[in-house]
Protein backbone atom coordinates (compact mmCIF):
# COMPACT_ATOMS: atom_id res chain seq x y z
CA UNK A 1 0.06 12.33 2.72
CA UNK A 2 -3.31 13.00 1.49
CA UNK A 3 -5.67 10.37 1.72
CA UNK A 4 -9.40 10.32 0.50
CA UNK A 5 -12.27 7.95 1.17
CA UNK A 6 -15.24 7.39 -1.20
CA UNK A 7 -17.71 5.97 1.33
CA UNK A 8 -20.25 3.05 0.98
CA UNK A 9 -19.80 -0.52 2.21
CA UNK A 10 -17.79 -1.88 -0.41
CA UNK A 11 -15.33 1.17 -1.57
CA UNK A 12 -12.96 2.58 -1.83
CA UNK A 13 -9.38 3.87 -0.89
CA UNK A 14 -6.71 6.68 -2.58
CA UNK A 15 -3.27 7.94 -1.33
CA UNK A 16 -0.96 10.19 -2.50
CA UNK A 17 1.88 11.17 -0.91
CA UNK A 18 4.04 14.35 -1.53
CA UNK A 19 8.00 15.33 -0.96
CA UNK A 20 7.92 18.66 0.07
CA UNK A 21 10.96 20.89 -0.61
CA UNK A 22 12.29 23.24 -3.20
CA UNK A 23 9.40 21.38 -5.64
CA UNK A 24 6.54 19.90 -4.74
CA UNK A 25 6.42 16.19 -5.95
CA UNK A 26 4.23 13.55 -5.89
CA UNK A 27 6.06 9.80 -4.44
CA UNK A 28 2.87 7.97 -4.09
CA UNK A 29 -0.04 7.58 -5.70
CA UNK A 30 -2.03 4.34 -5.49
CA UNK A 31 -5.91 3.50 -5.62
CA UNK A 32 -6.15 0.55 -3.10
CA UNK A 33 -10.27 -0.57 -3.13
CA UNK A 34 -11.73 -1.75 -0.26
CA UNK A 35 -8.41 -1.78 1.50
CA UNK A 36 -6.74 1.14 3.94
CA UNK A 37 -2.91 1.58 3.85
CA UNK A 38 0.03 2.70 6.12
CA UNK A 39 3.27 3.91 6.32
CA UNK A 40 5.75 1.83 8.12
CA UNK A 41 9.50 0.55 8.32
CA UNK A 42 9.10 -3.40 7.97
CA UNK A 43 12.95 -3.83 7.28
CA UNK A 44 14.33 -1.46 10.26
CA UNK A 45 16.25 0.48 7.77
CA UNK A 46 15.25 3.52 8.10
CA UNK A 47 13.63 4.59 5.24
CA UNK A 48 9.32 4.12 5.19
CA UNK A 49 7.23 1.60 2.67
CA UNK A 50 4.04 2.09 1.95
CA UNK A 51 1.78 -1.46 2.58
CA UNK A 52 -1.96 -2.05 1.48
CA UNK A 53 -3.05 -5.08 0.16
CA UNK A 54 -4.47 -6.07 -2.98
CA UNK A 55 -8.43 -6.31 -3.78
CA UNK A 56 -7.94 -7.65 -6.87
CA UNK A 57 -9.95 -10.70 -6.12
CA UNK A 58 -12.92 -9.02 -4.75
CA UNK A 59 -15.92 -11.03 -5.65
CA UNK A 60 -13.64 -13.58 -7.52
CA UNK A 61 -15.18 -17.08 -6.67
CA UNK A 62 -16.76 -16.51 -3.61
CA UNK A 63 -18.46 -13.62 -1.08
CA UNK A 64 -16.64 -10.14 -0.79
CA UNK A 65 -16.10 -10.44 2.97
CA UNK A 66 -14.46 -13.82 2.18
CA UNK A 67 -11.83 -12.29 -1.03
CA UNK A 68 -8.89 -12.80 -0.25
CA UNK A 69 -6.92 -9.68 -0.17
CA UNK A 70 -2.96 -10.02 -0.13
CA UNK A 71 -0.92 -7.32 0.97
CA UNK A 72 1.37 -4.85 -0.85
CA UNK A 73 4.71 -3.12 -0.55
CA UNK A 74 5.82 -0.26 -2.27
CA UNK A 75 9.47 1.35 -1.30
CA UNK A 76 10.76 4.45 -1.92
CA UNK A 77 13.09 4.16 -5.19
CA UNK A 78 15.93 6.69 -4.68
CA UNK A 79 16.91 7.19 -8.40
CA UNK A 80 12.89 7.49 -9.96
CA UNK A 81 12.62 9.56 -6.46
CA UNK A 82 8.94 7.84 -5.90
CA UNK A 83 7.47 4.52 -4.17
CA UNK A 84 7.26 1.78 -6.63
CA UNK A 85 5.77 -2.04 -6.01
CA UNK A 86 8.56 -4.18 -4.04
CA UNK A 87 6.55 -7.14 -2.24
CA UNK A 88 8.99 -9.74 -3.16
CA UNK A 89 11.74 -7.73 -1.35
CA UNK A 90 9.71 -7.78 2.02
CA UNK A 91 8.37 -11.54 2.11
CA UNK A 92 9.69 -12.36 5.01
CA UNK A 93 8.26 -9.28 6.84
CA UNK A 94 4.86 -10.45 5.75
CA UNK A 95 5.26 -14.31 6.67
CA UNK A 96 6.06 -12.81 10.06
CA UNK A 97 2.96 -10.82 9.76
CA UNK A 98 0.70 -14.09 8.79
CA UNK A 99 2.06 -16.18 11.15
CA UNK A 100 1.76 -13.79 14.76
């Protein structure tokens, strides 16, 4: 896992995260603004997702402390053998998360 940060008040986030083996490949890479990310197992299976959330709205309609900034979930996809976007899958996890 290599993760880099640009600095400043307002920015800004990158991880990449590499299988290492035989080859060297990349699973992860995601810019993620304002917003930190972490490796965890939200569904107890096992297997880690990457969550972050999502600074899309960043200045949208009212004061950048106030965006609103939904989180993300990326799984590892066996067969493309990289993390792709899965937050539907874990909505549960997440109402759980909003509601403690």
């Amino acid at each position: 896992m290599v993760s880099t940060w640009s600095g400043g008040a307002h920015c800004c986030y990158s991880f990449a995260a590499y299988s290492v083996g035989p080859e060297l490949r990349r699973i992860l890479t995601v810019d993620t603004g304002k917003c930190g990310g972490e490796f965890s197992d939200l569904n107890a299976d096992g297997v880690l997702e990457f969550s972050t959330c999502d600074d899309t709205w960043a200045y949208a309609y009212c004061a950048f402390a106030y965006s609103p900034s939904p989180r993300v979930v990326s799984a590892y996809d066996v067969s493309r053998r990289e993390y792709r976007v899965a937050t539907p899958r874990f909505a549960r996890n997440l109402r759980e998360q909003v509601s403690s």
